[in-house]
N, C-alpha and C. Protein backbone atom coordinates (compact mmCIF):
# COMPACT_ATOMS: atom_id res chain seq x y z
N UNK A 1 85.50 138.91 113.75
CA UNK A 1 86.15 138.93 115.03
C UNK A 1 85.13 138.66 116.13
N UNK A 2 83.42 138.76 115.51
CA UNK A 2 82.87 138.81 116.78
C UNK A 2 82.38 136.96 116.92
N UNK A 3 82.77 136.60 115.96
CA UNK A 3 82.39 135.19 116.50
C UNK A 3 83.48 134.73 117.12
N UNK A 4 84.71 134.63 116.65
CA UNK A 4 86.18 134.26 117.03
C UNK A 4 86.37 135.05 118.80
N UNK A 5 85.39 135.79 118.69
CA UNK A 5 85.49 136.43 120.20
C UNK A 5 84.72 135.53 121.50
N UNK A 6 83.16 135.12 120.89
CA UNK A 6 82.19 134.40 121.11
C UNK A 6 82.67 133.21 121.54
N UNK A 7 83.91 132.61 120.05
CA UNK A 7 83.71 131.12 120.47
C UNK A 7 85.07 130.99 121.74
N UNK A 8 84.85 131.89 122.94
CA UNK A 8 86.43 131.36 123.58
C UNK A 8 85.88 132.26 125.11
N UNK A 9 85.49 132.15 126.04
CA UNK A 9 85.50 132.58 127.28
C UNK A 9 86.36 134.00 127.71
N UNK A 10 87.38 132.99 127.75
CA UNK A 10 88.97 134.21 127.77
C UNK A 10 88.85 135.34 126.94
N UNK A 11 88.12 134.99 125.65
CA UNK A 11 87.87 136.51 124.86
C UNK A 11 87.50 137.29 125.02
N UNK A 12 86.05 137.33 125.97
CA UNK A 12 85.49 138.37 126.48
C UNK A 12 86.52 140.06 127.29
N UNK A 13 87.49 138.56 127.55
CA UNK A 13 88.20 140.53 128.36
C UNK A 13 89.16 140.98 126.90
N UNK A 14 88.88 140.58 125.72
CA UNK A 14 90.05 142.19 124.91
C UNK A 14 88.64 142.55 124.59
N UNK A 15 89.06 144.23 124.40
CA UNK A 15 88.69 145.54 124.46
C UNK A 15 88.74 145.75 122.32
N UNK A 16 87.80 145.96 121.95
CA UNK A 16 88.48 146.59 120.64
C UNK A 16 87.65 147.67 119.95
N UNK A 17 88.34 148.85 119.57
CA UNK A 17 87.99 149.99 119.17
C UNK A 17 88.20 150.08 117.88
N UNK A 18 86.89 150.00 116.71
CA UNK A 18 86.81 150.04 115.67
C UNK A 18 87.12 151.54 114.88
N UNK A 19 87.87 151.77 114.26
CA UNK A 19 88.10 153.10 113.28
C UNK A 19 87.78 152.85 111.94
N UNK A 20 87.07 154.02 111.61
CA UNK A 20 86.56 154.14 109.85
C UNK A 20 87.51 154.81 109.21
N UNK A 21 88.35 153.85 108.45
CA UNK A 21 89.45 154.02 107.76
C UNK A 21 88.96 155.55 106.93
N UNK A 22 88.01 155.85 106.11
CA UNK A 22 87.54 156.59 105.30
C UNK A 22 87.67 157.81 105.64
N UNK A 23 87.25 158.26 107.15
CA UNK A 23 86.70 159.16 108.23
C UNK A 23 88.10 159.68 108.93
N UNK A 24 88.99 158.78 108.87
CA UNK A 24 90.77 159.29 109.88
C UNK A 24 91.98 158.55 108.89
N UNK A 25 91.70 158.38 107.72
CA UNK A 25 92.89 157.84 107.37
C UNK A 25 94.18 159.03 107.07
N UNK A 26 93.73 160.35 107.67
CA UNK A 26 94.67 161.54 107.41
C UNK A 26 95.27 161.82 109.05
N UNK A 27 95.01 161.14 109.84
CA UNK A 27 94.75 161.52 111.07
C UNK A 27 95.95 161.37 111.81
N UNK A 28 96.52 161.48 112.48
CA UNK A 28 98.12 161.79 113.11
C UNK A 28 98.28 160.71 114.01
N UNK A 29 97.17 160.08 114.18
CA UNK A 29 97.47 158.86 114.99
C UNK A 29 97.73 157.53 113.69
N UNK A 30 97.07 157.79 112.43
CA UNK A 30 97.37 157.01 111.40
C UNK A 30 99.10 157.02 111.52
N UNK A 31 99.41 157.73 111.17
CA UNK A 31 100.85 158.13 110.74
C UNK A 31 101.75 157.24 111.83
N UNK A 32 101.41 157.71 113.14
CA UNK A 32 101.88 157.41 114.36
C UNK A 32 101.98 156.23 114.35
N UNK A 33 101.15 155.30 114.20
CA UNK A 33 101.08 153.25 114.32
C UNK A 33 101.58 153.36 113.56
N UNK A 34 101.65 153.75 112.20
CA UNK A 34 102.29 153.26 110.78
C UNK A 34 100.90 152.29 109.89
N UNK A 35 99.94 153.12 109.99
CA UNK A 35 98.54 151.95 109.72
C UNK A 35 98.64 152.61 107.79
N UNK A 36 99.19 151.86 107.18
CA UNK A 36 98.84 152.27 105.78
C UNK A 36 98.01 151.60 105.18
N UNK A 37 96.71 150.80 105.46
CA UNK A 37 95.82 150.79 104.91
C UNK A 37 94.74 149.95 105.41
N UNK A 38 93.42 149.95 104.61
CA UNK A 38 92.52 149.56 105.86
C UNK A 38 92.61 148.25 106.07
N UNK A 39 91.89 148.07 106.85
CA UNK A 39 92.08 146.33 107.10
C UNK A 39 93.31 145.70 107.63
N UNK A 40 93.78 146.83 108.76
CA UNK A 40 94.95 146.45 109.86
C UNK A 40 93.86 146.47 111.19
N UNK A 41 94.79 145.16 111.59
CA UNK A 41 93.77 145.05 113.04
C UNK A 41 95.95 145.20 114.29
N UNK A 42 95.40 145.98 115.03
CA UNK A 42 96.75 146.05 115.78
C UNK A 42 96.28 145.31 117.17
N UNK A 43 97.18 144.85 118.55
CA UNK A 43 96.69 144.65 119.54
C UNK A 43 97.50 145.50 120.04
N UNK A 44 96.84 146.00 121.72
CA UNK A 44 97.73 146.51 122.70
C UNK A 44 97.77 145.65 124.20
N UNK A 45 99.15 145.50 124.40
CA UNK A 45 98.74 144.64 126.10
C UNK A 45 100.00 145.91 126.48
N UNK A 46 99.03 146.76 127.61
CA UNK A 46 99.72 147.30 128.67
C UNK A 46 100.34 148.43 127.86
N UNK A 47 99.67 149.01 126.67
CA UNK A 47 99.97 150.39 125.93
C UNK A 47 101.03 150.12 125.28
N UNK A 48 101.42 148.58 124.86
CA UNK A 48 102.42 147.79 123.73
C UNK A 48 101.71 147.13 122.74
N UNK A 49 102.39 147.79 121.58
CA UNK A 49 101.83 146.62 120.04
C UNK A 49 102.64 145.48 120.62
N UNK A 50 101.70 144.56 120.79
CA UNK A 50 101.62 143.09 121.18
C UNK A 50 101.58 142.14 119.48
N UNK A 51 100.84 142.70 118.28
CA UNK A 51 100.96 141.85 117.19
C UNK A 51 100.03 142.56 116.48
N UNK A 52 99.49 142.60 115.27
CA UNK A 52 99.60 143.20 113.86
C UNK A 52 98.88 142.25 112.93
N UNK A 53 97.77 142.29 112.13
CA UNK A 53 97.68 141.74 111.24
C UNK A 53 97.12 142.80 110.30
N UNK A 54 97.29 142.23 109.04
CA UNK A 54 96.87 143.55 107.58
C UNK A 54 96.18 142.66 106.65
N UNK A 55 95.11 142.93 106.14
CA UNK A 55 94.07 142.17 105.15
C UNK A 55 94.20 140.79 105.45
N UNK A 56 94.07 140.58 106.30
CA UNK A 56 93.71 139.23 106.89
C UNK A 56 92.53 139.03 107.71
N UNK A 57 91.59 137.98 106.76
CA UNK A 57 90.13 137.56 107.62
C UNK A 57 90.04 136.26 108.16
N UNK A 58 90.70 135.53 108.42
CA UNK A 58 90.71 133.96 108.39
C UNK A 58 90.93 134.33 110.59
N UNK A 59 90.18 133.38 110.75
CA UNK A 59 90.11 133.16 112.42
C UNK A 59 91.41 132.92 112.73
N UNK A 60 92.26 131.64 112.03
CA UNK A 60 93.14 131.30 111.96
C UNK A 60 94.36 132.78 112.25
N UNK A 61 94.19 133.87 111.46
CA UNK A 61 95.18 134.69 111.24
C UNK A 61 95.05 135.71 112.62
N UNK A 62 93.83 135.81 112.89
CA UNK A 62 93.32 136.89 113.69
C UNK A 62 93.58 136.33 115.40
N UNK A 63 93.18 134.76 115.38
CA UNK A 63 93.09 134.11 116.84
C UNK A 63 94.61 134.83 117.43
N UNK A 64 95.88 134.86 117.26
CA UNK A 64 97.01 134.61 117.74
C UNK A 64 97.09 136.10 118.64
N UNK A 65 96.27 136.98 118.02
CA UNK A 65 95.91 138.56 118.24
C UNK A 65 95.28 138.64 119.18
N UNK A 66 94.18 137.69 119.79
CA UNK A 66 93.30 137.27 120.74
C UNK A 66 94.56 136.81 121.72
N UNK A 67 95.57 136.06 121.88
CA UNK A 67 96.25 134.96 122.73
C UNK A 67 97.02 136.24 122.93
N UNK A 68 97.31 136.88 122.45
CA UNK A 68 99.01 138.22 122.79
C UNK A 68 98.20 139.18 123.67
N UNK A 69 96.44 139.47 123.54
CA UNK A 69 96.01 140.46 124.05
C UNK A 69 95.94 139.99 125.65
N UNK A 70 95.82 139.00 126.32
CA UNK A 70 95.06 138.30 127.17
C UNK A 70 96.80 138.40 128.36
């Protein structure tokens, strides 16, 4: 994400807060998103899930997550 962030100007303004699946996967905010497993990336625009991806690494999958945050 940090190159896909790099390669685009506009990227610089999303915000993203990394969680260690390992460390909170019991955690009440887990439950709350509905995050069942690691390797969910969520967005928020304006304290709204804006879009969602789950075991997906491809720029391709992740960019559209970048365009909903902005």
């Amino acid at each position: 994400m940090s190159a896909l962030k790099d390669s685009n100007p506009a990227y610089q303004a999303v915000t993203f807060m990394k969680v260690d699946w390992d460390k909170h996967r019991n955690d009440a905010i887990v439950d709350e998103l509905k995050v069942r497993r690691r390797s969910t990336i969520i967005v928020f625009k304006g304290g709204e899930e804006v879009g969602r991806v789950i075991a997906q690494t491809s720029g391709a999958a992740i960019e559209p997550l970048f365009v909903a945050a902005l």
